[in-house]
PDB file of N, CA and C in Angstrom:
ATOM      1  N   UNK A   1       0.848  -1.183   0.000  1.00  0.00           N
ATOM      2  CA  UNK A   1       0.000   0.000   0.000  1.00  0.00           C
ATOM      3  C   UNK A   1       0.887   1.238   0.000  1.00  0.00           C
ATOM      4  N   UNK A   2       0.562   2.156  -0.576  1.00  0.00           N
ATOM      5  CA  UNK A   2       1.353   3.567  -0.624  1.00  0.00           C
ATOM      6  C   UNK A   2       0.989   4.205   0.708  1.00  0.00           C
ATOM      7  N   UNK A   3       2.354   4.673   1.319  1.00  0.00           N
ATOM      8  CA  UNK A   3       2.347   5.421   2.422  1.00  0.00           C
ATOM      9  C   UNK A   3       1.899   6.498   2.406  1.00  0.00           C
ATOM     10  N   UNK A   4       2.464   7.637   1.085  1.00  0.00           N
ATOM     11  CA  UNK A   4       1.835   9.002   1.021  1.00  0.00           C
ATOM     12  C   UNK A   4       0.234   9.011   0.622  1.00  0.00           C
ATOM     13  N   UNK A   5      -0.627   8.010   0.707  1.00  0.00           N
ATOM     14  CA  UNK A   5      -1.707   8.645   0.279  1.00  0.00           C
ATOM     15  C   UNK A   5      -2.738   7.733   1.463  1.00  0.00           C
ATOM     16  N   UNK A   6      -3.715   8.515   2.069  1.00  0.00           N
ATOM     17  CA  UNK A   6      -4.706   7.775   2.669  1.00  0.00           C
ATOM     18  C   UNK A   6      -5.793   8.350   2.432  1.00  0.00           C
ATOM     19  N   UNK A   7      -6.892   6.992   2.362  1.00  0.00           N
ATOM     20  CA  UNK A   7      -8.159   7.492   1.911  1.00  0.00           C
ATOM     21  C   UNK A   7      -9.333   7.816   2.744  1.00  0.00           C
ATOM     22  N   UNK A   8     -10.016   8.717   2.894  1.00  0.00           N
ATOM     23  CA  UNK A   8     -10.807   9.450   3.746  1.00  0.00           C
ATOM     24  C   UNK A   8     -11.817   8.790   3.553  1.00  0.00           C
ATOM     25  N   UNK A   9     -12.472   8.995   2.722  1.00  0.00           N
ATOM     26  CA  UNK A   9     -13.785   8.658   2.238  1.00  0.00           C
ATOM     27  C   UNK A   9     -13.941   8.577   1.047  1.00  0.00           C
ATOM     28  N   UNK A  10     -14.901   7.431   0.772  1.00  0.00           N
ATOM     29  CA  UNK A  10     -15.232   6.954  -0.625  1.00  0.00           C
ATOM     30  C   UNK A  10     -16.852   7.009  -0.784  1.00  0.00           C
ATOM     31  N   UNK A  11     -17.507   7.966  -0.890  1.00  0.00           N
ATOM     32  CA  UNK A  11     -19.261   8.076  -1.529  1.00  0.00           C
ATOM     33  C   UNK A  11     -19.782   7.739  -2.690  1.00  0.00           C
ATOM     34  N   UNK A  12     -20.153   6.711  -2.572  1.00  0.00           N
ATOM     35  CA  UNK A  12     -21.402   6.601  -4.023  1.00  0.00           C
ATOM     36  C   UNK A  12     -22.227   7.992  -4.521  1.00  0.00           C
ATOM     37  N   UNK A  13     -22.009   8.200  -5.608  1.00  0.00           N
ATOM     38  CA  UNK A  13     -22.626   9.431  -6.417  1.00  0.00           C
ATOM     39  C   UNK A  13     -23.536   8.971  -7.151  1.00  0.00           C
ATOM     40  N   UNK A  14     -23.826   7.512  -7.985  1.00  0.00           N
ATOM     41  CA  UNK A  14     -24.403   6.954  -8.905  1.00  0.00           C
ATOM     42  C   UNK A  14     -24.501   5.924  -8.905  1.00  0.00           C
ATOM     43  N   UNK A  15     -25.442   5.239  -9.120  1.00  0.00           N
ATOM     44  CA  UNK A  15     -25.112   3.251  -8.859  1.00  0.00           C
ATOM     45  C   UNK A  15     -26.540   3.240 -10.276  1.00  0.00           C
ATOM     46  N   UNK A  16     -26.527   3.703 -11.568  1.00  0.00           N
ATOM     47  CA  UNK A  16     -27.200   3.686 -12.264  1.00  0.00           C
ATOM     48  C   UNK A  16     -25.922   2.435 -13.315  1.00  0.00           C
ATOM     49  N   UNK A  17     -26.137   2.837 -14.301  1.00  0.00           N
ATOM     50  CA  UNK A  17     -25.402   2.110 -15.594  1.00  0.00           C
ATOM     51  C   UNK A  17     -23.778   1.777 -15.115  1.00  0.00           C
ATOM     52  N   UNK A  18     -23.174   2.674 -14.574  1.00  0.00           N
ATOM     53  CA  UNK A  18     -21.829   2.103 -13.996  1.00  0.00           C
ATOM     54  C   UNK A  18     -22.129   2.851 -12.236  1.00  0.00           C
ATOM     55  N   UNK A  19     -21.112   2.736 -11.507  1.00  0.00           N
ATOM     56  CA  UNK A  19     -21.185   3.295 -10.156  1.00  0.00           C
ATOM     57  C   UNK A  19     -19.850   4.128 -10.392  1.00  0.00           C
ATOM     58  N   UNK A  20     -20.550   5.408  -9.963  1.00  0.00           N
ATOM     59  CA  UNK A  20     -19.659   6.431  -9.841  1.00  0.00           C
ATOM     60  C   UNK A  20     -19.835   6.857  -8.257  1.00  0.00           C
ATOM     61  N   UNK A  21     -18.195   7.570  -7.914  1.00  0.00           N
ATOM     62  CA  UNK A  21     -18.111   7.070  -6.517  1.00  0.00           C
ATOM     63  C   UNK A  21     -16.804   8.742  -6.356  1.00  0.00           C
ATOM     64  N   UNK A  22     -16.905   9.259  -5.408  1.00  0.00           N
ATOM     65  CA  UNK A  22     -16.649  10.111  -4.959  1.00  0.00           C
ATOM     66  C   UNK A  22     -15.514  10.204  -3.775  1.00  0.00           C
ATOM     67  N   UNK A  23     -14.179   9.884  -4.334  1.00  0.00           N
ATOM     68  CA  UNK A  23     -13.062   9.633  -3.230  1.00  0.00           C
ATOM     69  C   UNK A  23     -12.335  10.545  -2.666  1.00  0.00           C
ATOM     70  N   UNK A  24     -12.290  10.996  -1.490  1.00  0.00           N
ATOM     71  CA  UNK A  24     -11.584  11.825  -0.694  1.00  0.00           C
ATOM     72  C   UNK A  24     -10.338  10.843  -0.256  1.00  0.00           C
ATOM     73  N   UNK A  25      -9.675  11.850  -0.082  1.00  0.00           N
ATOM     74  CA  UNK A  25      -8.014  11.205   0.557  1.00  0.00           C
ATOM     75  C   UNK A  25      -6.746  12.655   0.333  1.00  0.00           C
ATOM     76  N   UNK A  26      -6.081  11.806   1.636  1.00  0.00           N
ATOM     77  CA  UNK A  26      -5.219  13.257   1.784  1.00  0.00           C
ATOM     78  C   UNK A  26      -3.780  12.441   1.080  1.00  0.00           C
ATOM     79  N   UNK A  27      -3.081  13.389   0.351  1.00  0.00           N
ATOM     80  CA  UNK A  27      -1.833  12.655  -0.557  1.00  0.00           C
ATOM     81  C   UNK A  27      -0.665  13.709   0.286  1.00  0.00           C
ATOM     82  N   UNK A  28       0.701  13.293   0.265  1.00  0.00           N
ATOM     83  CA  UNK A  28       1.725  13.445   1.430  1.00  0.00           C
ATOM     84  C   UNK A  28       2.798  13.931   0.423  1.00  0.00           C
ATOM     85  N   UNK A  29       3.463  15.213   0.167  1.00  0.00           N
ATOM     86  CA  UNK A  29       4.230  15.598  -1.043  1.00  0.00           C
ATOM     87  C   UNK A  29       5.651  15.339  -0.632  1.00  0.00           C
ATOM     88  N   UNK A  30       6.475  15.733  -1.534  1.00  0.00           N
ATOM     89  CA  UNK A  30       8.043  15.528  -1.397  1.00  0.00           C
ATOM     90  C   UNK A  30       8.761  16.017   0.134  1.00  0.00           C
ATOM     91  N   UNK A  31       7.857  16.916   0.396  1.00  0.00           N
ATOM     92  CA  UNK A  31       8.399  17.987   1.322  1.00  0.00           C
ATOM     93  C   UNK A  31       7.318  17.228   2.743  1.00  0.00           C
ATOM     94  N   UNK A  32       6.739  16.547   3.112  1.00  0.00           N
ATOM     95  CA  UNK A  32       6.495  15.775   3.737  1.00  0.00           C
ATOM     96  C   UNK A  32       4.912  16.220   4.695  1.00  0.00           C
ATOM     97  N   UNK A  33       4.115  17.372   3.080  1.00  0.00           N
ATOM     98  CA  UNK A  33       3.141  17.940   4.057  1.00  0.00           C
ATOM     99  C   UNK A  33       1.917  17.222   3.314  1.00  0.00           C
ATOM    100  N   UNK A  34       0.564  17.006   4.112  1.00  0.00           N
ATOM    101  CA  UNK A  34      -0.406  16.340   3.599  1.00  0.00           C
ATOM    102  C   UNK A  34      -1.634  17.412   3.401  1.00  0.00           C
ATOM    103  N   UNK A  35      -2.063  17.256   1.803  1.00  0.00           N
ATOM    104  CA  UNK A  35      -2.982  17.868   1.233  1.00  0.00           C
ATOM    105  C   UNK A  35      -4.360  17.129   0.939  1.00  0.00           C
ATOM    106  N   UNK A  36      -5.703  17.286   1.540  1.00  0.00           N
ATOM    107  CA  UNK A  36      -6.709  17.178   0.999  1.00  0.00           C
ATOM    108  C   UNK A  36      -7.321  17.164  -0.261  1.00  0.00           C
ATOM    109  N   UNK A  37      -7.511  16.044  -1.271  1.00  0.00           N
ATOM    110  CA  UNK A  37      -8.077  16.099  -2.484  1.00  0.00           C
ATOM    111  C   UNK A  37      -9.237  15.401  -2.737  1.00  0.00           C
ATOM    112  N   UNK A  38      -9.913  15.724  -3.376  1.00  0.00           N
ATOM    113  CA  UNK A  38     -11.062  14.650  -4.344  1.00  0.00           C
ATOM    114  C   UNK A  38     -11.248  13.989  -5.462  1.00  0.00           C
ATOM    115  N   UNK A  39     -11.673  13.296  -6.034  1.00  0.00           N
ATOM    116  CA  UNK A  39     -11.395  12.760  -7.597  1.00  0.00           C
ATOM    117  C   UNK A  39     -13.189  12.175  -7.424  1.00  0.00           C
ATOM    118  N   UNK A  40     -14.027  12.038  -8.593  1.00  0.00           N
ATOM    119  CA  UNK A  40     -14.905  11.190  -8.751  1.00  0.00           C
ATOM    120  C   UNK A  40     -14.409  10.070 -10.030  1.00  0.00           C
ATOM    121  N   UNK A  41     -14.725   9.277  -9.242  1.00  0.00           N
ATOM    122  CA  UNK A  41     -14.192   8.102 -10.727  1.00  0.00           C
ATOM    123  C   UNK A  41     -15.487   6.987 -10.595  1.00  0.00           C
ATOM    124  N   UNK A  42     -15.119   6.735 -12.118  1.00  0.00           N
ATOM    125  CA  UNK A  42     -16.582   5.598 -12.423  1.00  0.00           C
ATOM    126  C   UNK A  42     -15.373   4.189 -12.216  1.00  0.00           C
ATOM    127  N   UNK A  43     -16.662   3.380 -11.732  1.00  0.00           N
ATOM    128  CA  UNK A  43     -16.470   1.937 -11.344  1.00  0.00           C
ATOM    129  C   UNK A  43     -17.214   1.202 -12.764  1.00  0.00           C
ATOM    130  N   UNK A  44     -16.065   0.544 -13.608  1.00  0.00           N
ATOM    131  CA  UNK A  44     -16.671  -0.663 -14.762  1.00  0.00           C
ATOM    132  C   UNK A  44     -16.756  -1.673 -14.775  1.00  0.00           C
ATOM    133  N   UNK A  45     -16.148  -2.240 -13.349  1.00  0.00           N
ATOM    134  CA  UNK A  45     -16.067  -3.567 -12.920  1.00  0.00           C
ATOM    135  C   UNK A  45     -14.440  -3.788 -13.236  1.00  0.00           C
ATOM    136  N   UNK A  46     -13.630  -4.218 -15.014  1.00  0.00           N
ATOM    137  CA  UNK A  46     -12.709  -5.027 -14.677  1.00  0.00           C
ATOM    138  C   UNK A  46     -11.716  -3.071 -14.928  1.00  0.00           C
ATOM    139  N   UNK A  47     -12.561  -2.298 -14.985  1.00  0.00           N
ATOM    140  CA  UNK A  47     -11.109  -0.970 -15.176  1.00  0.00           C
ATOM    141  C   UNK A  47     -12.141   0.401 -14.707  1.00  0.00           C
ATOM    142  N   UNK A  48     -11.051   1.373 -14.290  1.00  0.00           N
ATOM    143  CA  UNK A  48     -11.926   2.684 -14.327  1.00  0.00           C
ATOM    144  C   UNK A  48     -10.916   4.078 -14.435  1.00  0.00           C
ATOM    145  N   UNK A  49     -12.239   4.686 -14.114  1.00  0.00           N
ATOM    146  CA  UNK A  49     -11.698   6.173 -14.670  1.00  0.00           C
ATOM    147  C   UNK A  49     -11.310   7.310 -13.784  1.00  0.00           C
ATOM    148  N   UNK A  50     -10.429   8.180 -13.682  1.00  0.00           N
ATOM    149  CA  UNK A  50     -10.222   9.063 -12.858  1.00  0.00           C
ATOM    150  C   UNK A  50     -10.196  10.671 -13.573  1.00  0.00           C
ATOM    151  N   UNK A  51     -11.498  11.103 -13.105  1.00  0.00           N
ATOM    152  CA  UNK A  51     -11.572  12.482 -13.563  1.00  0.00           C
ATOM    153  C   UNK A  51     -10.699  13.309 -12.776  1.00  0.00           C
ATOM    154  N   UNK A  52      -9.458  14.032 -13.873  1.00  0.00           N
ATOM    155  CA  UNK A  52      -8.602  14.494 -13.309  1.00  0.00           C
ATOM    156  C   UNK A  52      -8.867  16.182 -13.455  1.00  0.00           C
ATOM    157  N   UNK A  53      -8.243  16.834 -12.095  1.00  0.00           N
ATOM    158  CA  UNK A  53      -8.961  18.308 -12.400  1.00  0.00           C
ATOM    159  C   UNK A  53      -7.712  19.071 -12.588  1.00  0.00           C
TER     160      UNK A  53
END
């Protein structure tokens, strides 16, 4: 498991045609400080997607 990143929370946004899901987690930079982010990514079963901002 990666040390710099832990995950906060993971919310279902959609559970229609694929499940889209709403992940919080704080990621840990070079300099050793931890930042709060979000991503929503769809669930396809064998791959998925990460909407990057």
């Amino acid at each position: 498991m990666n040390e710099n990143i832990k995950i906060l929370e993971t919310k279902v946004l959609s559970d229609n045609w694929y499940t889209l899901n709403k992940v919080t987690y704080e990621h840990r930079d070079k300099q050793g400080n931890w930042t709060t982010q979000s991503r929503e990514a769809y669930d396809r079963g064998n791959g998925a997607t990460i909407d990057r901002k």
